[in-house]
Each structure stands twice: as C-alpha cells, then as structure tokens.
Protein backbone atom coordinates (compact mmCIF):
# COMPACT_ATOMS: atom_id res chain seq x y z
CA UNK A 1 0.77 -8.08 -14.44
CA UNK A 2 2.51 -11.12 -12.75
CA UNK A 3 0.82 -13.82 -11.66
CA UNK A 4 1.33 -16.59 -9.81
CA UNK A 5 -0.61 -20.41 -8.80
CA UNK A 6 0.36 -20.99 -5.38
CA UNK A 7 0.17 -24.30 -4.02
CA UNK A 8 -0.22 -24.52 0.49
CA UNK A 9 1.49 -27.30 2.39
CA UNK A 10 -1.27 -29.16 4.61
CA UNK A 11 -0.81 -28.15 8.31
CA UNK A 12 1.09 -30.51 10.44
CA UNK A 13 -0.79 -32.83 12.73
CA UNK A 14 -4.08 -32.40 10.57
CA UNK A 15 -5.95 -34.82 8.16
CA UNK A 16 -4.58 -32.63 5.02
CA UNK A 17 -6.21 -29.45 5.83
CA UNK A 18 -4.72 -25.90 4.95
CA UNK A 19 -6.43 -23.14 6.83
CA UNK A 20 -3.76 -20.77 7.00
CA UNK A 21 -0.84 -19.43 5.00
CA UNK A 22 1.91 -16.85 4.63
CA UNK A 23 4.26 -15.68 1.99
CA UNK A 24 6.01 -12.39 1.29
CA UNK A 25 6.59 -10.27 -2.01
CA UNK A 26 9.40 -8.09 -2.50
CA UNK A 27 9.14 -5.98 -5.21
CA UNK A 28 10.78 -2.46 -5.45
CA UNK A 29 9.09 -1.16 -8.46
CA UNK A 30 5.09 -0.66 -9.01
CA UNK A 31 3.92 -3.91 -10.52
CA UNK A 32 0.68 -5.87 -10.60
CA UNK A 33 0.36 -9.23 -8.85
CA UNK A 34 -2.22 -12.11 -9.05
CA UNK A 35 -2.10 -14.89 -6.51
CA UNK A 36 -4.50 -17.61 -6.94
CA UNK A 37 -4.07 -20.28 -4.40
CA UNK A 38 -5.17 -23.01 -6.18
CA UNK A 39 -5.20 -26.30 -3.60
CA UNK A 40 -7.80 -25.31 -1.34
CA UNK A 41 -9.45 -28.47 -1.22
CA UNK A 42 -11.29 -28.42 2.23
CA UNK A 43 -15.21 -29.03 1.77
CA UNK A 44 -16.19 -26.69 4.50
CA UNK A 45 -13.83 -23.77 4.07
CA UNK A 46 -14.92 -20.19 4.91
CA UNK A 47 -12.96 -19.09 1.77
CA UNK A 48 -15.52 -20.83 -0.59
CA UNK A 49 -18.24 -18.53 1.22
CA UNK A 50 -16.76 -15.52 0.35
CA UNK A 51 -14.20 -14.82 3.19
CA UNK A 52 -11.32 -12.93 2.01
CA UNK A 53 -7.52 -12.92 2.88
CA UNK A 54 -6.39 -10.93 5.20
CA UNK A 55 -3.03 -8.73 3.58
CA UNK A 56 -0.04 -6.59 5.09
CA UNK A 57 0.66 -3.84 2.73
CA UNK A 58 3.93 -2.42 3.86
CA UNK A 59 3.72 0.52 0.89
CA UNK A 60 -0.22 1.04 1.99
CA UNK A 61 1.02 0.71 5.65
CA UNK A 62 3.48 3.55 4.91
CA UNK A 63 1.71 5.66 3.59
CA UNK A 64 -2.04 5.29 5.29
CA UNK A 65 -0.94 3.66 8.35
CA UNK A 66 -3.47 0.80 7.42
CA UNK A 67 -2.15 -2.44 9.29
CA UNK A 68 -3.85 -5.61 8.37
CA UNK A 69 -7.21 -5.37 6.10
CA UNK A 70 -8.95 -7.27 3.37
C-alpha cells in the first residue's frame, strides 16, 4: 500500500479556509492508496461530521459506468 499526507492550499480570497480540493493518480498497475489530508483545520467543517469525499474512478467508471460516488 502507498500512502500519502496531503497538505490543501487555502482558497483564494478566503480567511484560510480549504473546502474543496482536487488531485489526480495515475497508476497503471493495481496498487493500494491511502490519502489522508491532513490540514483540514476549519472548526465547522462537514468533513469532521462524517461527510465523505466525493471520487472519480476512471477503472470503476470503465467498467460499472459509476461516475462520481463516495
């Protein structure tokens, strides 16, 4: 398994909040990745109540036609 700490950028024209994000992974060969995003700092956040991210699976897209899910 790889894993990986991912640190967000704060949005522009906000007091230091990061409410959304965006990265890719390329990987040709069937491999195991962790993400933990490990700056999300905001008091309030609907991600510290349980709301999950939202992921693009092109290989799940491919094969179950599933676009966006959690």
């Amino acid at each position: 398994m790889y894993e990986y700490d991912l640190v967000l950028q704060t949005d522009v024209n906000t007091k230091g909040y990061s409410n959304w994000f965006y990265f890719a992974v390329n990987s040709k060969f069937k491999k195991t990745f962790k993400f933990n995003i490990v700056n999300m700092q905001k008091a309030q956040s609907l991600f510290m109540s349980g709301m999950k991210v939202a992921v693009f699976s092109r290989q799940k897209f491919n094969r179950d036609k599933v676009e966006w899910h959690r």
